[in-house]
N, C-alpha and C. Protein backbone atom coordinates (compact mmCIF):
# COMPACT_ATOMS: atom_id res chain seq x y z
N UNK A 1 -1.78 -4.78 -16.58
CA UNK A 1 -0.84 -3.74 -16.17
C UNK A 1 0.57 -4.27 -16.39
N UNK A 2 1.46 -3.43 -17.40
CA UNK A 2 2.72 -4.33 -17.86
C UNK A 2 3.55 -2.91 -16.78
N UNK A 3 4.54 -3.76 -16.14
CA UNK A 3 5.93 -2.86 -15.34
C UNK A 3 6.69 -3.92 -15.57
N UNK A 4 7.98 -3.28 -16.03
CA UNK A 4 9.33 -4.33 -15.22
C UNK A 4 9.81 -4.13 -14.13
N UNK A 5 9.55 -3.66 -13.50
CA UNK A 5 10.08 -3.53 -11.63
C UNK A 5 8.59 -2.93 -10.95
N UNK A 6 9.17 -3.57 -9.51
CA UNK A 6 8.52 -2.61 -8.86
C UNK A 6 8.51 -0.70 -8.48
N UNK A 7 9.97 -0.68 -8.93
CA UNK A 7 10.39 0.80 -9.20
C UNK A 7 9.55 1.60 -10.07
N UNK A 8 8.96 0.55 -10.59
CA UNK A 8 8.31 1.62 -12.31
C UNK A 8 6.77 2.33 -11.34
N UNK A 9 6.13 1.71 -9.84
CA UNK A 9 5.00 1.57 -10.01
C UNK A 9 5.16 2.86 -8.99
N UNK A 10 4.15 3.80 -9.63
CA UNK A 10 3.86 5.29 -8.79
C UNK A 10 3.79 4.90 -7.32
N UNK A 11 2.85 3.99 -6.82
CA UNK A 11 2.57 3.56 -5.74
C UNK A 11 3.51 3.59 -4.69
N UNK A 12 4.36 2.86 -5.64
CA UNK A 12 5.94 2.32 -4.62
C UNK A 12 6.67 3.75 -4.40
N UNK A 13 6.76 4.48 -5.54
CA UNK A 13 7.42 5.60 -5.47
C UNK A 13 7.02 6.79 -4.14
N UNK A 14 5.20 6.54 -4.58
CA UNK A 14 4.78 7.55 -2.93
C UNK A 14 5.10 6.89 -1.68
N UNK A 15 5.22 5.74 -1.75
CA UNK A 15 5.10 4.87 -0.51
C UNK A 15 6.32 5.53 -0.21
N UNK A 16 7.44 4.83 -0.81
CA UNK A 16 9.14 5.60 -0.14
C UNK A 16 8.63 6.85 -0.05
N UNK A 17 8.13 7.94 -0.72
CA UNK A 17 8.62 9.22 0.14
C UNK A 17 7.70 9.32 1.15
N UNK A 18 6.71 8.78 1.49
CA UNK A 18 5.68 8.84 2.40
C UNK A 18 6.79 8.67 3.53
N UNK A 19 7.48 7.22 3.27
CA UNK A 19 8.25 6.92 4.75
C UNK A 19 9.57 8.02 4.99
N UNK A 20 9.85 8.32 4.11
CA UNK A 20 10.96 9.80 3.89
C UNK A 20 10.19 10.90 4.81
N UNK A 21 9.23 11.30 4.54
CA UNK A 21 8.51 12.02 5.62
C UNK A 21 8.14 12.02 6.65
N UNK A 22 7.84 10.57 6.96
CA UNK A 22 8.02 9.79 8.57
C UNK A 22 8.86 9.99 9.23
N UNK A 23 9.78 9.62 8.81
CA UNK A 23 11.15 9.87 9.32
C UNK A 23 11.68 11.36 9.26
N UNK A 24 11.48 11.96 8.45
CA UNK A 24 11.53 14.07 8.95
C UNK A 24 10.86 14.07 9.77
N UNK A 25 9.52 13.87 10.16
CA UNK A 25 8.79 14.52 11.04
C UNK A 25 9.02 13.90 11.90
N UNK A 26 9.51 13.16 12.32
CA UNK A 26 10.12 12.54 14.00
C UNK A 26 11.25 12.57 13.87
N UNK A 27 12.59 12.89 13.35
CA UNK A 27 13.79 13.13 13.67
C UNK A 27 14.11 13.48 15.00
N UNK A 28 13.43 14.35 15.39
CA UNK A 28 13.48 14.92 17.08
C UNK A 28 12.92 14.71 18.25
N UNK A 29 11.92 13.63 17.43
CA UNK A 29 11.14 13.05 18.46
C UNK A 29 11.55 12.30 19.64
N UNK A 30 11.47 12.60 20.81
CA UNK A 30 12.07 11.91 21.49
C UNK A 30 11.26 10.59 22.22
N UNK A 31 9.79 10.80 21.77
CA UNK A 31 9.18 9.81 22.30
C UNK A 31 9.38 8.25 20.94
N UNK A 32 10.59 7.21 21.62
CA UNK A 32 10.93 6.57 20.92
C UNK A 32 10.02 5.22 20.51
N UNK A 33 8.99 5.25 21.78
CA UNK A 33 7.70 4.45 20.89
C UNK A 33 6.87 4.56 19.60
N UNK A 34 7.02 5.83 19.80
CA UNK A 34 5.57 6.13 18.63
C UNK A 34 6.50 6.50 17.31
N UNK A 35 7.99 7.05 17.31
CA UNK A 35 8.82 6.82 16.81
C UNK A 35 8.99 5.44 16.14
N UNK A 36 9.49 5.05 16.63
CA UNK A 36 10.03 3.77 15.85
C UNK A 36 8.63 2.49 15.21
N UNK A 37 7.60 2.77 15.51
CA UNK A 37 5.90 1.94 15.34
C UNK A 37 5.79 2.96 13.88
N UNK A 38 5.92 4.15 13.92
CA UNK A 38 5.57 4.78 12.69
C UNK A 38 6.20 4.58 11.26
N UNK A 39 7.56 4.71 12.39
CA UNK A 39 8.73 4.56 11.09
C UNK A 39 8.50 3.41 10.26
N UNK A 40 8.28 2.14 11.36
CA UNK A 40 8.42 0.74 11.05
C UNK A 40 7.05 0.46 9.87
N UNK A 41 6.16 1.15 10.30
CA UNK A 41 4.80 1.23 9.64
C UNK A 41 5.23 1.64 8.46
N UNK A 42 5.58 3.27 8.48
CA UNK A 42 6.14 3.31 6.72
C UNK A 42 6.52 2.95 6.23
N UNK A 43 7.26 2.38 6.50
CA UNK A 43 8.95 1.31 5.98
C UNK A 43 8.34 0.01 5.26
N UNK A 44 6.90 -0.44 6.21
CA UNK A 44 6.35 -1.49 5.36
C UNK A 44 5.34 -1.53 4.51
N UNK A 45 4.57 -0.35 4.54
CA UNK A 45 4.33 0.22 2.92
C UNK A 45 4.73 -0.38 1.55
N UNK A 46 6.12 0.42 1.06
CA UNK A 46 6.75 0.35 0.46
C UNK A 46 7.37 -1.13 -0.05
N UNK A 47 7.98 -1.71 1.38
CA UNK A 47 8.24 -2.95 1.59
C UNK A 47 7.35 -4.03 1.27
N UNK A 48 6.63 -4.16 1.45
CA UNK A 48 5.37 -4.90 0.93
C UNK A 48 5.11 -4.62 -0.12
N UNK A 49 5.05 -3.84 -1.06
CA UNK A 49 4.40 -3.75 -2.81
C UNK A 49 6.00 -4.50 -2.97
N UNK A 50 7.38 -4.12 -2.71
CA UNK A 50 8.26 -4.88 -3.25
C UNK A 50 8.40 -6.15 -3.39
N UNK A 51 7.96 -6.77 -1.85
CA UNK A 51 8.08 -7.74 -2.00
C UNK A 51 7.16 -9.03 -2.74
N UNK A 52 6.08 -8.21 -2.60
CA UNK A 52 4.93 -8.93 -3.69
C UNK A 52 5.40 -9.24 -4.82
N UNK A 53 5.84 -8.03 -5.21
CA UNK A 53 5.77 -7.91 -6.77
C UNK A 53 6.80 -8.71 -7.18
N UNK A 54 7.64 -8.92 -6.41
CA UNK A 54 8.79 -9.73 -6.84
C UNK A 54 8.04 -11.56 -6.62
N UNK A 55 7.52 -11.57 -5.78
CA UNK A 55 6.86 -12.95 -5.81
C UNK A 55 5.70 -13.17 -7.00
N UNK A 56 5.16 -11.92 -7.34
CA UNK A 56 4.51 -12.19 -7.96
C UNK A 56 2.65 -13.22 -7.50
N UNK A 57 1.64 -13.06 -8.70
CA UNK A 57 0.85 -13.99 -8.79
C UNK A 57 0.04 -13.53 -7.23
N UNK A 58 -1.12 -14.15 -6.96
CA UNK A 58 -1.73 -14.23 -5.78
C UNK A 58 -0.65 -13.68 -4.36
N UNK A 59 0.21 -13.95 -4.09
CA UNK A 59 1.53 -13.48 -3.41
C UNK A 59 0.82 -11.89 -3.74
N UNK A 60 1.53 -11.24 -4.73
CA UNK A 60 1.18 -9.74 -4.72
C UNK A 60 0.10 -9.69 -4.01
N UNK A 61 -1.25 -9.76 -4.87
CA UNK A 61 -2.58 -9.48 -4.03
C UNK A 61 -2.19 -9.71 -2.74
N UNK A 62 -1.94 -10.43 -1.91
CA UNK A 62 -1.74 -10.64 -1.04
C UNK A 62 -0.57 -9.16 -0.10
N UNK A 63 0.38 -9.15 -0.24
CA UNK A 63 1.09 -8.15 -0.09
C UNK A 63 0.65 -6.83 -0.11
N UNK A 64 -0.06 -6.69 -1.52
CA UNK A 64 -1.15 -5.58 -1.53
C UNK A 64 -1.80 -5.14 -0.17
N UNK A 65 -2.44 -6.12 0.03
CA UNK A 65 -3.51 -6.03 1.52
C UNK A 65 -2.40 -5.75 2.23
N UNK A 66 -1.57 -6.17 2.56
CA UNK A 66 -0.54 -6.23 3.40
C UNK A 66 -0.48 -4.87 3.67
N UNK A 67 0.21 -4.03 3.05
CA UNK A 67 0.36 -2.77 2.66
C UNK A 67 -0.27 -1.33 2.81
N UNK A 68 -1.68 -1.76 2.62
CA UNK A 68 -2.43 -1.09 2.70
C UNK A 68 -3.12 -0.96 4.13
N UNK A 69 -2.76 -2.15 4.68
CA UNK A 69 -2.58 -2.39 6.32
C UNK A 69 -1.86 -1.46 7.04
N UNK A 70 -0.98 -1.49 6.89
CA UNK A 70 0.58 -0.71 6.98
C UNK A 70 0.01 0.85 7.08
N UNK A 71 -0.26 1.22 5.78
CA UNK A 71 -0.97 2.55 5.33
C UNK A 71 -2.00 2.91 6.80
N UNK A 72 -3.14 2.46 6.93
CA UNK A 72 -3.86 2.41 7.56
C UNK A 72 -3.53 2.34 9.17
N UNK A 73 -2.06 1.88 9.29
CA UNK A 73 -1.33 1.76 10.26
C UNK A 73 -0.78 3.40 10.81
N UNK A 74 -0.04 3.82 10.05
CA UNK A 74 0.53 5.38 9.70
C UNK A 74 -0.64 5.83 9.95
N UNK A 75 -1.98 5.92 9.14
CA UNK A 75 -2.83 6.85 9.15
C UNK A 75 -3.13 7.35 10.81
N UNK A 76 -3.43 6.25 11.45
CA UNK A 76 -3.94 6.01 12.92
C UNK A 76 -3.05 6.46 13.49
N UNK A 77 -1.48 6.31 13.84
CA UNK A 77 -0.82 6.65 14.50
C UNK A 77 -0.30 7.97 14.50
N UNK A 78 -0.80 8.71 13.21
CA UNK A 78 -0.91 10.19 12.69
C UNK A 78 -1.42 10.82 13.57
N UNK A 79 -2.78 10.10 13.97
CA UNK A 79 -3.82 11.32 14.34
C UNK A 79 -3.36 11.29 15.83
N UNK A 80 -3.31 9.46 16.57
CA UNK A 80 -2.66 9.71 18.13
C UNK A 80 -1.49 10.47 17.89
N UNK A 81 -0.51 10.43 16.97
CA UNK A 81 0.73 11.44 17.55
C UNK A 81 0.53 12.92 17.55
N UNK A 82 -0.76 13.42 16.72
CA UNK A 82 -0.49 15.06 16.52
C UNK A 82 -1.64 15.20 18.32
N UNK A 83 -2.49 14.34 18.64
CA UNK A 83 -3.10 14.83 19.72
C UNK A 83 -2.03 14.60 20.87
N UNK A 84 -1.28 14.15 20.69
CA UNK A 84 -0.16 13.80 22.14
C UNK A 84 0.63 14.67 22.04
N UNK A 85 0.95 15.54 21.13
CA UNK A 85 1.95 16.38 20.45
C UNK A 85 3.28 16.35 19.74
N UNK A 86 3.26 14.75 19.22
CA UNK A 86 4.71 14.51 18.94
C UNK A 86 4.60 14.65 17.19
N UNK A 87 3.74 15.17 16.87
CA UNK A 87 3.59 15.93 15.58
C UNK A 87 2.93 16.76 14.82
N UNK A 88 3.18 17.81 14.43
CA UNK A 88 2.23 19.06 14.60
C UNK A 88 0.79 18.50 13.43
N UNK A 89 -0.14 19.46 13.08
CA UNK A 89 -1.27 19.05 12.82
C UNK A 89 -0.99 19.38 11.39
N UNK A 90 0.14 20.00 10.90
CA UNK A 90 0.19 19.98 9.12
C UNK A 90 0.82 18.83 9.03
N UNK A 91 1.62 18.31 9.57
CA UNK A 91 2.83 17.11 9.25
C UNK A 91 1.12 15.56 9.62
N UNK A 92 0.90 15.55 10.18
CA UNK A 92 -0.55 14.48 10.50
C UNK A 92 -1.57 14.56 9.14
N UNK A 93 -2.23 15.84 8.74
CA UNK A 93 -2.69 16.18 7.46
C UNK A 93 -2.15 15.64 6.51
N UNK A 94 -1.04 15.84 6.33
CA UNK A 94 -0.21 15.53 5.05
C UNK A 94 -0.48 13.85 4.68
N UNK A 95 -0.03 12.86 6.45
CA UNK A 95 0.41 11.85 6.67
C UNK A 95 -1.17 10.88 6.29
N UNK A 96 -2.03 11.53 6.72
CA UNK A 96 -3.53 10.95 6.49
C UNK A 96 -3.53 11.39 5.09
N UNK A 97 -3.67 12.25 4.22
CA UNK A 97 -3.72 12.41 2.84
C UNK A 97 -3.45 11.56 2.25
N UNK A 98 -2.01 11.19 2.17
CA UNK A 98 -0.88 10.55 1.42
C UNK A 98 -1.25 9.20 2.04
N UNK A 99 -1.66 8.59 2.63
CA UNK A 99 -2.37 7.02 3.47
C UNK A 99 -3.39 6.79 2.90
N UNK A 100 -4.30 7.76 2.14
CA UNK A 100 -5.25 7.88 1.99
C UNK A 100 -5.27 6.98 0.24
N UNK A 101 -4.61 8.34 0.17
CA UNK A 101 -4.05 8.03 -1.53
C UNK A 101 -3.46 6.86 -2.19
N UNK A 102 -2.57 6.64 -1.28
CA UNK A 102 -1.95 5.16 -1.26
C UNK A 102 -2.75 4.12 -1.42
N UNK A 103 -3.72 4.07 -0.31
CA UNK A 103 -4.76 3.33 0.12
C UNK A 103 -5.07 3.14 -1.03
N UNK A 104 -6.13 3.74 -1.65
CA UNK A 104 -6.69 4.21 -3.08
C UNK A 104 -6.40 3.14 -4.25
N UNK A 105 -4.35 3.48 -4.37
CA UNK A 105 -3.89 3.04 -5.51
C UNK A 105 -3.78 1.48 -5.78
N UNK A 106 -3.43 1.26 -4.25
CA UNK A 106 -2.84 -0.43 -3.60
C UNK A 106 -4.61 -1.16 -4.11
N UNK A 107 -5.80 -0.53 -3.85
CA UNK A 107 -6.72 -1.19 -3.99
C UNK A 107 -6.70 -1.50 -5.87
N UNK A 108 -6.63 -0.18 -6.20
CA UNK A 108 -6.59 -0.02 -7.93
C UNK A 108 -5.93 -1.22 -8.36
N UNK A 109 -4.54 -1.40 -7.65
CA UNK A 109 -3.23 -2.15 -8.59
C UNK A 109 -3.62 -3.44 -8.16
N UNK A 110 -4.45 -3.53 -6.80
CA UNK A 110 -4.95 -5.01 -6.79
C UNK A 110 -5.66 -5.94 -7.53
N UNK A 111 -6.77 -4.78 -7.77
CA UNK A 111 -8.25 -4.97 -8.69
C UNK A 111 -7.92 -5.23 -10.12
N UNK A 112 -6.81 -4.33 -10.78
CA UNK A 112 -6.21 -4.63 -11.96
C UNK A 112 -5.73 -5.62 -12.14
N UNK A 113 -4.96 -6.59 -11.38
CA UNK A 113 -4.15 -8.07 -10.88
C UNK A 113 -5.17 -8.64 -11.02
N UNK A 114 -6.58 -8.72 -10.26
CA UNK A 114 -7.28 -9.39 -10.55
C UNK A 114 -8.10 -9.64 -11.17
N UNK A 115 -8.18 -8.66 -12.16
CA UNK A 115 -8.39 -8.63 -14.06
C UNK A 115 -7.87 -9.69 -14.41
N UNK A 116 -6.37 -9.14 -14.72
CA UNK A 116 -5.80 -9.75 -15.16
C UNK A 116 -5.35 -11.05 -15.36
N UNK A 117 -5.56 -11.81 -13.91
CA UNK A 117 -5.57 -13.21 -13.31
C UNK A 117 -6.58 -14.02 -14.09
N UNK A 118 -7.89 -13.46 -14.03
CA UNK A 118 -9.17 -14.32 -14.40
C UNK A 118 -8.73 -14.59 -15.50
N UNK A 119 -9.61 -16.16 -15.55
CA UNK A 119 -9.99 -16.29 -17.01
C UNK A 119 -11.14 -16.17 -17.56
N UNK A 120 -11.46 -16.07 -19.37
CA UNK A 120 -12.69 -15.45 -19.75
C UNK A 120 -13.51 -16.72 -19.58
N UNK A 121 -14.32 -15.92 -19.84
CA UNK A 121 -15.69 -17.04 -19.23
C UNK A 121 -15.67 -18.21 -20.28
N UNK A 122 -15.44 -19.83 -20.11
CA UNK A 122 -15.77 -20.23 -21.25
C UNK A 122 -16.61 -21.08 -21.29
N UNK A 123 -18.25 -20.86 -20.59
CA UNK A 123 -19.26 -21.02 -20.80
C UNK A 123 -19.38 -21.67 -22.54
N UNK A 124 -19.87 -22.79 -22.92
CA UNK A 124 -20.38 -22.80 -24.38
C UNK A 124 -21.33 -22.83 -24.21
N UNK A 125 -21.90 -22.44 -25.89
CA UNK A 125 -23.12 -21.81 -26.83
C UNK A 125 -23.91 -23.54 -27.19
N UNK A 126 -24.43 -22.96 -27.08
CA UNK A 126 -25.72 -24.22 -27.40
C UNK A 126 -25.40 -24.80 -28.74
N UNK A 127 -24.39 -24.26 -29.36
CA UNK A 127 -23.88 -25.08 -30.86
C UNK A 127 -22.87 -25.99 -30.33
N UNK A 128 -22.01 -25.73 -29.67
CA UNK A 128 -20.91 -26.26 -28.99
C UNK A 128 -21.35 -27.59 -27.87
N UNK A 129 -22.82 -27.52 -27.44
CA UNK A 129 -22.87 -28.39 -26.49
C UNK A 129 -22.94 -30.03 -27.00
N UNK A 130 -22.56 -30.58 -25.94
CA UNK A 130 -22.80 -32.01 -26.78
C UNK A 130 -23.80 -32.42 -26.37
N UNK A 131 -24.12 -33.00 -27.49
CA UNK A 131 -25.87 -33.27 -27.55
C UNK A 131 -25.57 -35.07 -27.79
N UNK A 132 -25.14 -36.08 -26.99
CA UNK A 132 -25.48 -37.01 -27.48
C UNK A 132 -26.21 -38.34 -26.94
């Protein structure tokens, strides 16, 4: 997988608006716990594929997970905030979708990294072995 930034990668791109939406749907929230745990959650989404990617190598993979943590973080705090009522049940839908999806990609862009990482097998052929 060739990018020159982390900007180039769709992932990163949903991640920011994912947390863009976090932050709409609690603007008014006044319950400032579940507020600021969500926000902080989205925020590290995004934050995490950046910072991987800029480290690069095993680091990413790593970050990856990170991330997808994060995701999984949002997802959960989706469903407690729409049953407590501090967010209606389309804005929670949306928030589990898009966590979902994310989820998805962060595994994809991992699995691809770790294509890419390996090396090919270099098992030798019974012509190649030394026989002495």
């Amino acid at each position: 997988m060739a990018f020159q930034s982390f900007e180039d990668l769709e992932v990163w791109k949903r991640s920011c608006n994912l947390a863009v939406f976090v932050y709409e749907s609690l603007k008014d929230s006044r319950d400032f716990g579940m507020k600021d745990q969500m926000q902080r959650a989205a925020v590290s989404v995004a934050s995490n594929i950046a910072e991987g990617s800029e480290r690069g190598g095993k680091d990413f993979e790593r970050f990856l997970k990170v991330a997808r943590g994060s995701a999984a973080e949002v997802r959960t705090q989706a469903h407690i905030a729409a049953k407590v009522g501090v967010i209606n049940t389309e804005q929670m839908r949306k928030m589990v979708e898009e966590t979902k999806g994310i989820a998805r990609m962060l595994t994809g862009l991992a699995k691809s990294l770790n294509t890419e990482n390996r090396t090919p097998n270099t098992a030798t052929t019974e012509d190649e072995e030394f026989h002495g």
